[in-house]
Protein backbone atom coordinates (compact mmCIF):
# COMPACT_ATOMS: atom_id res chain seq x y z
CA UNK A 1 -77.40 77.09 -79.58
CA UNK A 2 -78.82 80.43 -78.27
CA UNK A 3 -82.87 81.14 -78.32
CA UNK A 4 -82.52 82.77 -81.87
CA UNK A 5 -80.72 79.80 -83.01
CA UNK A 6 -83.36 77.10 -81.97
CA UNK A 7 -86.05 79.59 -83.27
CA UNK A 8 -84.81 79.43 -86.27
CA UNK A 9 -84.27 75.72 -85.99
CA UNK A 10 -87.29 75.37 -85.48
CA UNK A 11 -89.32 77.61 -88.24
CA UNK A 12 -87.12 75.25 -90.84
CA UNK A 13 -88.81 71.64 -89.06
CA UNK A 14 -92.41 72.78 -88.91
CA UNK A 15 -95.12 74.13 -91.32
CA UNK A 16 -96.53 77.56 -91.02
CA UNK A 17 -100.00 75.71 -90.11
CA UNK A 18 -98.09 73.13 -87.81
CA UNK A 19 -96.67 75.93 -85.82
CA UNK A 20 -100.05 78.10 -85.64
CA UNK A 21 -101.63 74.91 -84.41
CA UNK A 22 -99.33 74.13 -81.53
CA UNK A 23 -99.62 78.10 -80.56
CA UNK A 24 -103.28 77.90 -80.62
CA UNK A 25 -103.44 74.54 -78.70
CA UNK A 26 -100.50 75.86 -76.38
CA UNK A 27 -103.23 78.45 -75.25
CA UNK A 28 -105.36 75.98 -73.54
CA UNK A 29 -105.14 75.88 -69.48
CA UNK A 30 -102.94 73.62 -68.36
CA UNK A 31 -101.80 72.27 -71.85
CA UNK A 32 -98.12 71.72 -70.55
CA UNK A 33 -98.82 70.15 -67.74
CA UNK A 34 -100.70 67.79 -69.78
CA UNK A 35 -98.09 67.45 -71.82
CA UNK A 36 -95.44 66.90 -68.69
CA UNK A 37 -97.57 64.11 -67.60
CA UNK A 38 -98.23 62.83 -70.59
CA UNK A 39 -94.66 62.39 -71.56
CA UNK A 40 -93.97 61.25 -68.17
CA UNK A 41 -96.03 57.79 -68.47
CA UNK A 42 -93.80 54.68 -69.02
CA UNK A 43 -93.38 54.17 -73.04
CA UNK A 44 -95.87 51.52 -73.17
CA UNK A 45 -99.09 53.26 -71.11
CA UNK A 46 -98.19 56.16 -73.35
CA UNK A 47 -98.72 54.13 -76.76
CA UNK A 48 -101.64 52.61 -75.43
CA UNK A 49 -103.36 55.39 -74.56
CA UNK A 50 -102.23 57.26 -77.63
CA UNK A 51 -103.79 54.30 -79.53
CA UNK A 52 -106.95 54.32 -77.49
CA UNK A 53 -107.55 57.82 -78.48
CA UNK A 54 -106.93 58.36 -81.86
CA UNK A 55 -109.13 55.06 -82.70
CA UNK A 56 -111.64 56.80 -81.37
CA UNK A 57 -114.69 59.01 -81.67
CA UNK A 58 -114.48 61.31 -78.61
CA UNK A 59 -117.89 61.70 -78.70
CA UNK A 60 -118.23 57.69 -77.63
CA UNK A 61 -115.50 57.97 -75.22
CA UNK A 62 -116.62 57.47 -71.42
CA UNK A 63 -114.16 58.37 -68.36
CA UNK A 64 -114.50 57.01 -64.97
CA UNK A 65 -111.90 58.05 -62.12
CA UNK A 66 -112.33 54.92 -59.41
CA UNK A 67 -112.14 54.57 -55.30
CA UNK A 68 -108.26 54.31 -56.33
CA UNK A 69 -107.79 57.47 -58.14
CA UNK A 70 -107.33 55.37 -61.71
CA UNK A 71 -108.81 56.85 -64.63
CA UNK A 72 -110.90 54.18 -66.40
CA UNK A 73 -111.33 55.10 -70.14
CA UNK A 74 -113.87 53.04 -72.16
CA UNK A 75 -115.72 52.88 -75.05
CA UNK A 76 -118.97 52.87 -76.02
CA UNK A 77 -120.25 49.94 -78.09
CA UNK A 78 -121.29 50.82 -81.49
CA UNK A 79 -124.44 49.21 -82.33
CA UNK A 80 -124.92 48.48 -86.16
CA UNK A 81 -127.03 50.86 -87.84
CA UNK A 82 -130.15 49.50 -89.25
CA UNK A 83 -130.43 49.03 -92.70
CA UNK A 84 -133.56 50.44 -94.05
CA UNK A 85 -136.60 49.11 -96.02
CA UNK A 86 -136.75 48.30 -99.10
CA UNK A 87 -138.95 49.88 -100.95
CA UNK A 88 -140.33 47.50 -104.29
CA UNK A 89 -141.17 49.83 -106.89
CA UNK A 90 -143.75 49.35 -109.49
């Protein structure tokens, strides 16, 4: 299959909005090298972490690299929000 071919290909497989997203994300420094290492990881660090993230609110997300070099991700506890007063109307 030439490069026209799998162009092609691959306008059929994707939304208009699915492929604007990856070109926009593509953009970002270092985004395939993220991906490479990403894809790299054995099948089961690679579900975990995928699971870990999208569970997630980034915003509660902390990231510790150790003595080791291992990236410790970790989340913040959420504390439950306090319910307010009642208020007794007459």
């Amino acid at each position: 299959m030439d490069e026209t071919e799998w162009l092609f290909s691959a306008l059929g497989q994707y939304t208009s909005a699915e492929l604007r997203e990856l070109l926009y994300v593509a953009q970002e420094p270092e985004f395939f090298e993220l991906m490479r290492g990403l894809f790299a990881l054995p099948d089961e660090i690679r579900s975990a972490l995928q699971d870990f993230l999208t569970k997630t609110d980034p915003c509660a997300t902390k990231i510790a690299v150790d003595a080791d070099g291992r990236c410790i991700l970790h989340r913040d506890a959420l504390e439950p929000k306090a319910r307010p007063p009642l208020k007794i109307v007459p």
